[in-house]
Protein backbone atom coordinates (compact mmCIF):
# COMPACT_ATOMS: atom_id res chain seq x y z
CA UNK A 1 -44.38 -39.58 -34.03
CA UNK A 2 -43.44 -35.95 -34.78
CA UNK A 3 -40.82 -33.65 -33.31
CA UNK A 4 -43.54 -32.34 -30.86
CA UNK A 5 -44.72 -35.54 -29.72
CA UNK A 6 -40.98 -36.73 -29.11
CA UNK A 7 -40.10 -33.07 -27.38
CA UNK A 8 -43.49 -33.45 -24.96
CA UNK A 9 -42.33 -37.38 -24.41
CA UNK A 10 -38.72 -36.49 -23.81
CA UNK A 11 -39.69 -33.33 -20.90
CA UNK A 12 -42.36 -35.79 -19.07
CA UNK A 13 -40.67 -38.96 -19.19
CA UNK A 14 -40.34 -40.50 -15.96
CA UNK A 15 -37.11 -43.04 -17.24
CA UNK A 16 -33.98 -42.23 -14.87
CA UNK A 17 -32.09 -42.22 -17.63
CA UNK A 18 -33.96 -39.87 -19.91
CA UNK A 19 -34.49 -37.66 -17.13
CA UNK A 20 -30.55 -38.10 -15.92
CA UNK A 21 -30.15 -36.81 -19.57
CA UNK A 22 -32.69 -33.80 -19.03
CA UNK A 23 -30.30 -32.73 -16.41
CA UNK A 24 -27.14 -33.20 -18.13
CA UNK A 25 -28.87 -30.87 -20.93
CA UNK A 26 -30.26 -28.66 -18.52
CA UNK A 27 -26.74 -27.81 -16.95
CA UNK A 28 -24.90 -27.85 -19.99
CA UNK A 29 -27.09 -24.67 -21.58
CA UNK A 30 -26.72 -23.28 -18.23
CA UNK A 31 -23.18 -23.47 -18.65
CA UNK A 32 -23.42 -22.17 -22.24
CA UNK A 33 -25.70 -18.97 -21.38
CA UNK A 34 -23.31 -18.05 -18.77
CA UNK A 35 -20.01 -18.38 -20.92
CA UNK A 36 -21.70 -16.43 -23.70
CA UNK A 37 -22.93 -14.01 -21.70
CA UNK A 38 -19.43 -13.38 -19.88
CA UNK A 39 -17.67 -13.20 -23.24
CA UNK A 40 -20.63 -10.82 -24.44
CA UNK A 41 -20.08 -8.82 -20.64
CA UNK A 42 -16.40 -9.40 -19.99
CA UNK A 43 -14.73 -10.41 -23.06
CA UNK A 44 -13.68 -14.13 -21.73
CA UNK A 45 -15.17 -17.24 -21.38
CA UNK A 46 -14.31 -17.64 -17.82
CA UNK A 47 -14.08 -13.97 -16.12
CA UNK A 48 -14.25 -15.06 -12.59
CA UNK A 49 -11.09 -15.65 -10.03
CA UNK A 50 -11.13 -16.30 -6.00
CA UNK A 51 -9.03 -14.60 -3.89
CA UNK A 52 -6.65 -16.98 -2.45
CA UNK A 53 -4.53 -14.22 0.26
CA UNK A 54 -5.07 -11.67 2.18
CA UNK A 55 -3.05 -8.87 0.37
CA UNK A 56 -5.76 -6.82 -1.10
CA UNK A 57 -8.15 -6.72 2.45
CA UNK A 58 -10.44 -5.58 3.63
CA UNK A 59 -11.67 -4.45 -0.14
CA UNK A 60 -11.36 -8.30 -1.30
CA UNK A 61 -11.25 -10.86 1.14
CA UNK A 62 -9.78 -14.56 0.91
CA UNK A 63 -13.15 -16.63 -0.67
CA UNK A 64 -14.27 -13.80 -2.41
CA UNK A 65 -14.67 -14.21 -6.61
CA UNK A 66 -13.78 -11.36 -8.71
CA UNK A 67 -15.13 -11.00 -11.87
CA UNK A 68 -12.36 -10.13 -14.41
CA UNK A 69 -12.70 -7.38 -17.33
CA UNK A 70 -10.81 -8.81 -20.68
CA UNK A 71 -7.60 -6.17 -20.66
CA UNK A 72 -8.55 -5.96 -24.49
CA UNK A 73 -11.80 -3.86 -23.77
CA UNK A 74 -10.91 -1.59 -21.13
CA UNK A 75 -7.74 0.63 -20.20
CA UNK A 76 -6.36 0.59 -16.79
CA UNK A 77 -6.53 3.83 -14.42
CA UNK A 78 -3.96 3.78 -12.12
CA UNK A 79 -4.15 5.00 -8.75
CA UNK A 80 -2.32 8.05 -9.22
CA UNK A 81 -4.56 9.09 -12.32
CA UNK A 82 -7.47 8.51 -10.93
CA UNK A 83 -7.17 10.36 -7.81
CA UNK A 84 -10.33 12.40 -6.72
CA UNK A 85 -12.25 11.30 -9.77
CA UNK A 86 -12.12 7.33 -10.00
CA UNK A 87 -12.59 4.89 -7.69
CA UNK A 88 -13.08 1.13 -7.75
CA UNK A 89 -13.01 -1.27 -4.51
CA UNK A 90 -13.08 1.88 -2.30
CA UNK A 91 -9.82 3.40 -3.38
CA UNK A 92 -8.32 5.38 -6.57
CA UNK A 93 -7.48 3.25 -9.51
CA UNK A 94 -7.98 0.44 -10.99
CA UNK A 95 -7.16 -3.45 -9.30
CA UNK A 96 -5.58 -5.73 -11.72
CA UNK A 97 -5.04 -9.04 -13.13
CA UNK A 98 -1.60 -9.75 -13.95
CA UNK A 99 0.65 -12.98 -14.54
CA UNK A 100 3.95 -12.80 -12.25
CA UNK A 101 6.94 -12.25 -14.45
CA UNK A 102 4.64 -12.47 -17.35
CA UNK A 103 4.87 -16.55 -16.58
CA UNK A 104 1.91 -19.17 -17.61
CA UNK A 105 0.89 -21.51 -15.44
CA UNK A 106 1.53 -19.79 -12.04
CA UNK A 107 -1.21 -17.96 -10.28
CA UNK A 108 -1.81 -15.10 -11.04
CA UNK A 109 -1.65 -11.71 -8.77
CA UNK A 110 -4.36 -9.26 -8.18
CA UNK A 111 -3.03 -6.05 -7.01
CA UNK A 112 -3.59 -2.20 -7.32
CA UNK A 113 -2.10 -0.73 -9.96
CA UNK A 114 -0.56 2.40 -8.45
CA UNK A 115 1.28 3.88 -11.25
CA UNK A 116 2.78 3.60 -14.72
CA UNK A 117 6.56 4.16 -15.07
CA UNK A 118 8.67 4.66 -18.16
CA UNK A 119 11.91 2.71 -18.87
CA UNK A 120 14.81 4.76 -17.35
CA UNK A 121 12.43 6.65 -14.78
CA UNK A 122 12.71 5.50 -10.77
CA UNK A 123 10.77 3.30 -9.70
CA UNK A 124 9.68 4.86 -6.34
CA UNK A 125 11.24 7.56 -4.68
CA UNK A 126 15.06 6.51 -3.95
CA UNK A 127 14.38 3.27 -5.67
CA UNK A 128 16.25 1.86 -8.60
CA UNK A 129 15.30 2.52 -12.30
CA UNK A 130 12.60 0.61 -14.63
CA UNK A 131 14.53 -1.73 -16.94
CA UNK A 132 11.31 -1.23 -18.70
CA UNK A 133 7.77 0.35 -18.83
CA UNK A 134 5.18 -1.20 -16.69
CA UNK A 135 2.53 -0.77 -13.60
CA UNK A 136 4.03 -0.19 -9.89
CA UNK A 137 1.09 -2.70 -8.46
CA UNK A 138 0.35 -3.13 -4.37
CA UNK A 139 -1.87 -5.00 -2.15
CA UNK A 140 -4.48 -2.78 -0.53
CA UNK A 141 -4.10 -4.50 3.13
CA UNK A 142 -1.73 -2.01 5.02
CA UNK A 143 0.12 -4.68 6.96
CA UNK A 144 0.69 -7.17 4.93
CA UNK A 145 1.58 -4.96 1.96
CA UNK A 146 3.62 -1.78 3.37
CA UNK A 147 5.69 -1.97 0.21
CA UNK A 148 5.27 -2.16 -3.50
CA UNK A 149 5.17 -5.84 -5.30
CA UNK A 150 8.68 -4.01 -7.03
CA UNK A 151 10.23 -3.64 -3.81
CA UNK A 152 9.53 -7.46 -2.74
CA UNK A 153 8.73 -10.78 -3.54
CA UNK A 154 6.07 -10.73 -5.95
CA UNK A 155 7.84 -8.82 -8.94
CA UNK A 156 10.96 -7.74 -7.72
CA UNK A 157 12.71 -4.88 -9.29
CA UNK A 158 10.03 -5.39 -11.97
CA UNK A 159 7.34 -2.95 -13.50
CA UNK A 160 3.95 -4.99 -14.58
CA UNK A 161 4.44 -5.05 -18.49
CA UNK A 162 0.52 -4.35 -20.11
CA UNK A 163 0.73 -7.84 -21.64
CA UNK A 164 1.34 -9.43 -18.36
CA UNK A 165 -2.06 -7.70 -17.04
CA UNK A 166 -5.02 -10.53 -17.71
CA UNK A 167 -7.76 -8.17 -16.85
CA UNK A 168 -9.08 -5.83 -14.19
CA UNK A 169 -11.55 -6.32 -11.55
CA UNK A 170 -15.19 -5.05 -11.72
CA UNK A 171 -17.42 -7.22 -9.17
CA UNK A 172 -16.84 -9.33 -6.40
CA UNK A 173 -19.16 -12.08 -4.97
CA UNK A 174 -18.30 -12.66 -0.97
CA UNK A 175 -17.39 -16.14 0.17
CA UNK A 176 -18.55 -18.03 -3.36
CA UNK A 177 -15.16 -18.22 -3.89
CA UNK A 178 -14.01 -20.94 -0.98
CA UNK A 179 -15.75 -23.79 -3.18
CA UNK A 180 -13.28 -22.82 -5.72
CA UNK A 181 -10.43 -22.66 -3.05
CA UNK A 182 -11.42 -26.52 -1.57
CA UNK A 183 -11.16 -27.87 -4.85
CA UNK A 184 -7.36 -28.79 -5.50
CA UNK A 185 -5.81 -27.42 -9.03
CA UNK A 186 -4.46 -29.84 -11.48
């Protein structure tokens, strides 16, 4: 029997468990054409987060997925330079990626980057200096997120150093993302 004969047997085999193994195969290329072509697209294996609050509505909603641009192949615009000319989930500037406090394992925040500050230069106006340089960030929903991440909880008193930021965000699939969200994280 040659390599064609065992190919045709293999694809019209009616044995559960060659065909259980024709799905296996099946899904696992799947798998590999879409992780090539998001490292080929997006620079990483796995560009894709769900939104998991509220802080960046009505422009990304809780169950959306995001698909994520590899930092390493793009440069951010913030909101303030891209005023008038650049816009990306309805409003000026680019929405980010970034690790809290630069910290592994935790998840990870996707805000707006507003602007970039130098070390020494105030934060906001009336606000403290930057210990460092680094992105003001802030969630686009206007009630939950009156303030900047610096001026509360999620990176207090802290710019968003560029090796914190993971990637930014391109595309966004509606709802996808709550099978994601059901499925607890190990």
């Amino acid at each position: 029997m040659n390599l064609k004969d065992t190919f045709h047997n293999f694809k019209e085999s009616d044995n559960f468990f060659v065909s259980l193994a024709r799905d296996i195969l099946t899904v696992l290329l799947a798998v590999l054409i879409f992780a090539s072509f998001s490292q080929v697209v997006f620079g990483m294996w796995t560009p894709m987060v769900a939104v998991e609050s509220g802080s960046m509505e009505p422009h990304m909603n809780i169950g959306d997925i995001i698909f994520i641009q590899n930092i390493d192949r793009t440069q951010i615009i913030t909101y303030e330079d891209g005023m008038d000319n650049y816009t990306s989930f309805v409003y000026s500037g680019d929405v980010i990626l970034y690790k809290p406090y630069g910290q592994e394992g935790v998840t990870p925040i996707i805000h707006r980057a507003m602007y970039y500050v130098e070390e020494g230069d105030t934060m906001w106006e009336g606000g403290p200096v930057a210990p460092y340089a680094g992105y003001i960030t802030k969630g686009d929903n206007k009630v939950t997120n009156k303030y900047y991440d610096q001026q509360g909880q999620v990176s207090y008193q802290m710019p968003v150093k560029e090796e914190w930021v993971i990637g930014i965000a391109r595309y966004k699939i509606p709802y996808i993302g709550y099978l994601r969200l059901m499925i607890p994280s190990f």
